[in-house]
N, C-alpha and C. Protein backbone atom coordinates (compact mmCIF):
# COMPACT_ATOMS: atom_id res chain seq x y z
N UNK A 1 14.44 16.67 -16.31
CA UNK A 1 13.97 15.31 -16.48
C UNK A 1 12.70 15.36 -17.33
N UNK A 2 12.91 14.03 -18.41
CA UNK A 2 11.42 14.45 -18.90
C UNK A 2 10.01 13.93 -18.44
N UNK A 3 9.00 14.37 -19.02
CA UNK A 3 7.65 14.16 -17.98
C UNK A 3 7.44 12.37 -17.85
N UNK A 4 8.02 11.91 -19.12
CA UNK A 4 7.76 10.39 -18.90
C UNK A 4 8.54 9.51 -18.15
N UNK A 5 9.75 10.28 -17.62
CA UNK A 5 10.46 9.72 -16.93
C UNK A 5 10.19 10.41 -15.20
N UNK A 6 9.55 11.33 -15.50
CA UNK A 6 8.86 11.38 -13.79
C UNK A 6 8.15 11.30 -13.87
N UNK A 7 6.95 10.95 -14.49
CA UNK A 7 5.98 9.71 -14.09
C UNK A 7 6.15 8.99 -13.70
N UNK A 8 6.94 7.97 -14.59
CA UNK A 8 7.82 6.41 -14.23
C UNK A 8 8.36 6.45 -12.38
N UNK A 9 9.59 7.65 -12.37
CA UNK A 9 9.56 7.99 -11.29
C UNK A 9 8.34 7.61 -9.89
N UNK A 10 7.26 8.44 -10.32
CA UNK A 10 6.24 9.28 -9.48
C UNK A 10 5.95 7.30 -9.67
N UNK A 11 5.44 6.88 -10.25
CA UNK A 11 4.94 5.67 -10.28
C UNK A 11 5.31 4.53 -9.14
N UNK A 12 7.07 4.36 -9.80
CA UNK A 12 7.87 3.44 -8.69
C UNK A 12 7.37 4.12 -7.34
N UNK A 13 7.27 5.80 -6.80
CA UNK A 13 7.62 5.81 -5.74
C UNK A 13 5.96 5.46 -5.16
N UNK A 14 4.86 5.37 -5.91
CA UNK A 14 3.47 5.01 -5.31
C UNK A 14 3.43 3.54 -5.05
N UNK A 15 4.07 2.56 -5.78
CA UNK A 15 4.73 1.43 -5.73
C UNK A 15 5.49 1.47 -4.22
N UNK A 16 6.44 1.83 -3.67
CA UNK A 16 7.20 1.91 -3.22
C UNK A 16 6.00 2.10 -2.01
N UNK A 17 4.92 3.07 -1.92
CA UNK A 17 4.39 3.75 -1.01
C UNK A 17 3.28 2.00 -0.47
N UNK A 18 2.54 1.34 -1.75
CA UNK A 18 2.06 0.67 -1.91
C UNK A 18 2.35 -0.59 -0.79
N UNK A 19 3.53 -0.78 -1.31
CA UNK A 19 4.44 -1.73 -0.53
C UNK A 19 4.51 -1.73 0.81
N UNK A 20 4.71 -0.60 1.42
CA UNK A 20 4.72 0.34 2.47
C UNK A 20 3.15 0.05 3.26
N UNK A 21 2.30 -0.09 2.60
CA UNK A 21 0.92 -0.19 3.25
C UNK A 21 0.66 -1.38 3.42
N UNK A 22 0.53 -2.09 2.62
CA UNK A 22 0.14 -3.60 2.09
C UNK A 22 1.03 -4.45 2.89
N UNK A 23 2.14 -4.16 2.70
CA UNK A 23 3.19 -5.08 4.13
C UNK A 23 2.93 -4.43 5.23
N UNK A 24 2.48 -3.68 5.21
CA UNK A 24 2.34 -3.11 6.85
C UNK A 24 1.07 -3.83 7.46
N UNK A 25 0.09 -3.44 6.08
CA UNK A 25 -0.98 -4.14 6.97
C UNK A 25 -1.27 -5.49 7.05
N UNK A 26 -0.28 -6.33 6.57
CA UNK A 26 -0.18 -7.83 6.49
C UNK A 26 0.62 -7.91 8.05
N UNK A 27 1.65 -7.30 7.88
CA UNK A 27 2.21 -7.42 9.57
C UNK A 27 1.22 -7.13 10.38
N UNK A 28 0.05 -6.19 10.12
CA UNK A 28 -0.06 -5.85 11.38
C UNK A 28 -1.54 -6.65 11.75
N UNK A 29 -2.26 -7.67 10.84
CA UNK A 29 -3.16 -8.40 11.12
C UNK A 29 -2.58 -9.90 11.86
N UNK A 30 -1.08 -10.08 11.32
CA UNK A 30 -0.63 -11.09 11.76
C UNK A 30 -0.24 -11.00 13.18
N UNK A 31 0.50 -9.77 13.33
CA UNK A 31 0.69 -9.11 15.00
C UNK A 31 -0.79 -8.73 15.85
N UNK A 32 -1.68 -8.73 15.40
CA UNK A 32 -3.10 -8.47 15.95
C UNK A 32 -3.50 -10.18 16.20
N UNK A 33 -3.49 -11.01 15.70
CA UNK A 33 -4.10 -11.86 15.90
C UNK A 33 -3.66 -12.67 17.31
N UNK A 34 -2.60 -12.53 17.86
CA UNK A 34 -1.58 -12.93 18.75
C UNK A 34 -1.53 -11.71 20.11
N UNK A 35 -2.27 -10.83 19.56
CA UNK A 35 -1.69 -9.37 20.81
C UNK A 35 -3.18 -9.61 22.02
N UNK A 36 -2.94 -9.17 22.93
CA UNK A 36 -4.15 -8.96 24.01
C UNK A 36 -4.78 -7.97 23.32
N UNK A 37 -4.58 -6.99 22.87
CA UNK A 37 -5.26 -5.55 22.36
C UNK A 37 -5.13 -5.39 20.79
N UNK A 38 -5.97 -6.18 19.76
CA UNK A 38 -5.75 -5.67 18.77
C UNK A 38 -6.24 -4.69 18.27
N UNK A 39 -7.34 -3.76 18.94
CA UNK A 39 -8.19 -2.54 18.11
C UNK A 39 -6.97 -1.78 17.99
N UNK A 40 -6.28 -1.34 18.86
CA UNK A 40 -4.89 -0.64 19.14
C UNK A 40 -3.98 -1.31 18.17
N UNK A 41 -3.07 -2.44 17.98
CA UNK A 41 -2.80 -2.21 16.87
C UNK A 41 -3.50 -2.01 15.37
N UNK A 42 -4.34 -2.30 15.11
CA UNK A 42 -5.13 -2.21 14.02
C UNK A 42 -5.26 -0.98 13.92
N UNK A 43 -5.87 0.29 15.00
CA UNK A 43 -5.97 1.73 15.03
C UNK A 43 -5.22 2.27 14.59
N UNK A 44 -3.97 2.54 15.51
CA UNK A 44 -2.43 3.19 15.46
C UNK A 44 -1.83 2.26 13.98
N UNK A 45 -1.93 1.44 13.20
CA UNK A 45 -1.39 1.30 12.24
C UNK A 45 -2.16 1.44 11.14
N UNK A 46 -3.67 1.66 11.45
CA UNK A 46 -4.01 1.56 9.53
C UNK A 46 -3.80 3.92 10.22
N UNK A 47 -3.34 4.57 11.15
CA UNK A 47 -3.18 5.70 10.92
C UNK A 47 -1.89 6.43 10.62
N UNK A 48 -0.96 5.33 11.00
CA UNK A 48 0.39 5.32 10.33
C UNK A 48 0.58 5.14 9.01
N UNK A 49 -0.17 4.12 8.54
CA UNK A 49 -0.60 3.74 7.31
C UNK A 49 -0.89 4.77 6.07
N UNK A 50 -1.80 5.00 6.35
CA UNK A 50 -2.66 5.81 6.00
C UNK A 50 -1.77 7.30 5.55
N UNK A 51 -1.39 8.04 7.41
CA UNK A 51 -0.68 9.06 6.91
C UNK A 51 0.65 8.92 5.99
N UNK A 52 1.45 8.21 6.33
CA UNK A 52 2.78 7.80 5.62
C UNK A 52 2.41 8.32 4.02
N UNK A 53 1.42 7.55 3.48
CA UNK A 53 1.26 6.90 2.12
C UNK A 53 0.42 8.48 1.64
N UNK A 54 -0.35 9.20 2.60
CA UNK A 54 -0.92 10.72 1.88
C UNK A 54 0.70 11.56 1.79
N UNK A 55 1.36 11.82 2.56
CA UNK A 55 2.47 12.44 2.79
C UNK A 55 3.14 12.02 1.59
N UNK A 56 3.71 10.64 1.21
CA UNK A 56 4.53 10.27 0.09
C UNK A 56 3.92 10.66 -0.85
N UNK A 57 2.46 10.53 -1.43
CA UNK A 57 1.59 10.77 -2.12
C UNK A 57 2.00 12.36 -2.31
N UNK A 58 2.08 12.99 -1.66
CA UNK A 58 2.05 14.88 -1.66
C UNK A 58 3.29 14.63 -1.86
N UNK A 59 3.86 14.48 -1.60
CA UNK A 59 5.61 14.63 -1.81
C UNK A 59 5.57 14.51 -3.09
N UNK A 60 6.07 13.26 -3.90
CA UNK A 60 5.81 12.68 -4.99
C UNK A 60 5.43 13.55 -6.35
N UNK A 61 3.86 13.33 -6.15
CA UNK A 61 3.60 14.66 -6.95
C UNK A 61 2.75 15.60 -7.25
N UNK A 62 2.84 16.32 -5.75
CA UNK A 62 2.97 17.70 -5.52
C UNK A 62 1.63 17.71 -6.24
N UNK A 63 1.36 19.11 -7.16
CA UNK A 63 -0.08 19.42 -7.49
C UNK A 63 -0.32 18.78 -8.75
N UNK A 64 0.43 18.20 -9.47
CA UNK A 64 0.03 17.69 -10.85
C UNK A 64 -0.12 16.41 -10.94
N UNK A 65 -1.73 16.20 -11.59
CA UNK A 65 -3.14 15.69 -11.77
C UNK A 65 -1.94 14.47 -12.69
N UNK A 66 -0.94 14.33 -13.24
CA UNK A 66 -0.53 13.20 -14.16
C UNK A 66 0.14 12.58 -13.61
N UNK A 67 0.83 13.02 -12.32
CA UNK A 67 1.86 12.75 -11.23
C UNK A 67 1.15 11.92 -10.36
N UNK A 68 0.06 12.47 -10.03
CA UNK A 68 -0.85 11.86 -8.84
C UNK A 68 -1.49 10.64 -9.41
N UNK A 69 -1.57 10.64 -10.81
CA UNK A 69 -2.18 9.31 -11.48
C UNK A 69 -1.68 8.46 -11.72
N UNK A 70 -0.57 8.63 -11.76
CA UNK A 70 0.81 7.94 -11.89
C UNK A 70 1.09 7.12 -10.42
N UNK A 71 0.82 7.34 -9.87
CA UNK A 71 1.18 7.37 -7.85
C UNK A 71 0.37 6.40 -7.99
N UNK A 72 -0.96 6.50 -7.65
CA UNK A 72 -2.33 5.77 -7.58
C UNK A 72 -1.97 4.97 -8.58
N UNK A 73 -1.75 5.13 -9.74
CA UNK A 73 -1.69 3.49 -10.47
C UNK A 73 -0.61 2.51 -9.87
N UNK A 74 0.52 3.15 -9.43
CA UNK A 74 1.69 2.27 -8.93
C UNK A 74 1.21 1.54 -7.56
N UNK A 75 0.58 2.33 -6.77
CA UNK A 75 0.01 2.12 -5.27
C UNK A 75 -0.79 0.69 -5.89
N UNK A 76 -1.93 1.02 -6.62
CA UNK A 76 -2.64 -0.09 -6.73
C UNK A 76 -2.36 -1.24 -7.90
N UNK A 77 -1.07 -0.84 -8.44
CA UNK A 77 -0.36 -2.08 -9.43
C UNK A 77 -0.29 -2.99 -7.87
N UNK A 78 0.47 -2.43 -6.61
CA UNK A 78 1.18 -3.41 -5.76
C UNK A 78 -0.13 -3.78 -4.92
N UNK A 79 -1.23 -3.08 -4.73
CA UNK A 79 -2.37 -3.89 -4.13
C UNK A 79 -2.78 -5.09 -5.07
N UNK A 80 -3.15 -5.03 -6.68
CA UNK A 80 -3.39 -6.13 -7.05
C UNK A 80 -2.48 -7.22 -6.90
N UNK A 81 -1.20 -7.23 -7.12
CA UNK A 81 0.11 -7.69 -7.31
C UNK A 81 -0.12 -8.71 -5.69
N UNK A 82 -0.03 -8.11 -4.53
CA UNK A 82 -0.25 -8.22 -3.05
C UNK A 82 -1.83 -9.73 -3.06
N UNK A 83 -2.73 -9.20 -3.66
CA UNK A 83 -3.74 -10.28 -3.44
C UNK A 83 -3.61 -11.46 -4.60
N UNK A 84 -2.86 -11.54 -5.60
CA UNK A 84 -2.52 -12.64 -6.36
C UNK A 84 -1.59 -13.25 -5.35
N UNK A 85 -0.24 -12.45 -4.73
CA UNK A 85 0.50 -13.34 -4.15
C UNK A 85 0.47 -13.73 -2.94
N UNK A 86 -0.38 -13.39 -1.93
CA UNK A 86 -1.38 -13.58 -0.64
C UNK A 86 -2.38 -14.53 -0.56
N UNK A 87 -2.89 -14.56 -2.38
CA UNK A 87 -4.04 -15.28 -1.89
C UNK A 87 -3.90 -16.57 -1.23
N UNK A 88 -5.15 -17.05 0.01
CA UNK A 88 -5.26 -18.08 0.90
C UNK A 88 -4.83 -19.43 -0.56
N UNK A 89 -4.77 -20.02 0.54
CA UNK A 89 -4.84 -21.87 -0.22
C UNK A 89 -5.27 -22.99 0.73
N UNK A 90 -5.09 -23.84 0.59
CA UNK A 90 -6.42 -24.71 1.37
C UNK A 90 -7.54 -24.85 1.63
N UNK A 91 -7.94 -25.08 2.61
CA UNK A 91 -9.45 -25.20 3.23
C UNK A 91 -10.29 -23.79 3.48
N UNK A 92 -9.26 -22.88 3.66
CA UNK A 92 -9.86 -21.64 3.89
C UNK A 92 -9.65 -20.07 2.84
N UNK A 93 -9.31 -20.97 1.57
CA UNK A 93 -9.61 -20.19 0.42
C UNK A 93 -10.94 -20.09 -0.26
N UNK A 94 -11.91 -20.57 -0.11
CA UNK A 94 -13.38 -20.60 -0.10
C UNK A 94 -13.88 -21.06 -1.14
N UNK A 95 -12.71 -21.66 -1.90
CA UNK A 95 -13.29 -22.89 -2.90
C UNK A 95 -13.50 -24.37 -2.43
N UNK A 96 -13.31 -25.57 -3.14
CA UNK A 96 -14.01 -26.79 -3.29
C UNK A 96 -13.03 -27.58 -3.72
């Protein structure tokens, strides 16, 4: 395979990983707000979180520095992507 096509690869799957976090942690503020115990979910999921997305991250790509940049740009294409389509509206979007 060639390197620009596992990048692309390595990319989708930081994307993929992205997704993976960002919906998780949208579920899991929405499931916290409603639970008797949210430090516990909030804990146990930003460490699920967290590990999942280093693990895919190492998987992915492994020791090379173009692979891993590739990852991280896809991860945080879907964090920006996530707060355009999240953002609040109404009264408690903190405009006027």
């Amino acid at each position: 395979m060639s390197d620009w096509l596992m990048r692309g690869a390595v990319f989708l799957a930081g994307a993929s990983l992205g997704v993976f976090f960002f919906g998780g942690l949208w579920w899991t503020v929405r499931s916290s707000l409603v639970s008797k115990q949210p430090a516990i979910w909030l804990g146990l999921s930003g460490l699920v979180r967290v590990g999942v997305v280093l693990v895919g991250f190492y998987w992915a790509a492994g020791h090379d520095a173009t692979r891993w940049l590739a990852a991280v740009l896809g991860f945080m294409f879907v964090q920006r992507m996530s707060i355009r389509w999240l953002r609040p509206t109404g009264e408690y979007a903190g405009g006027k």
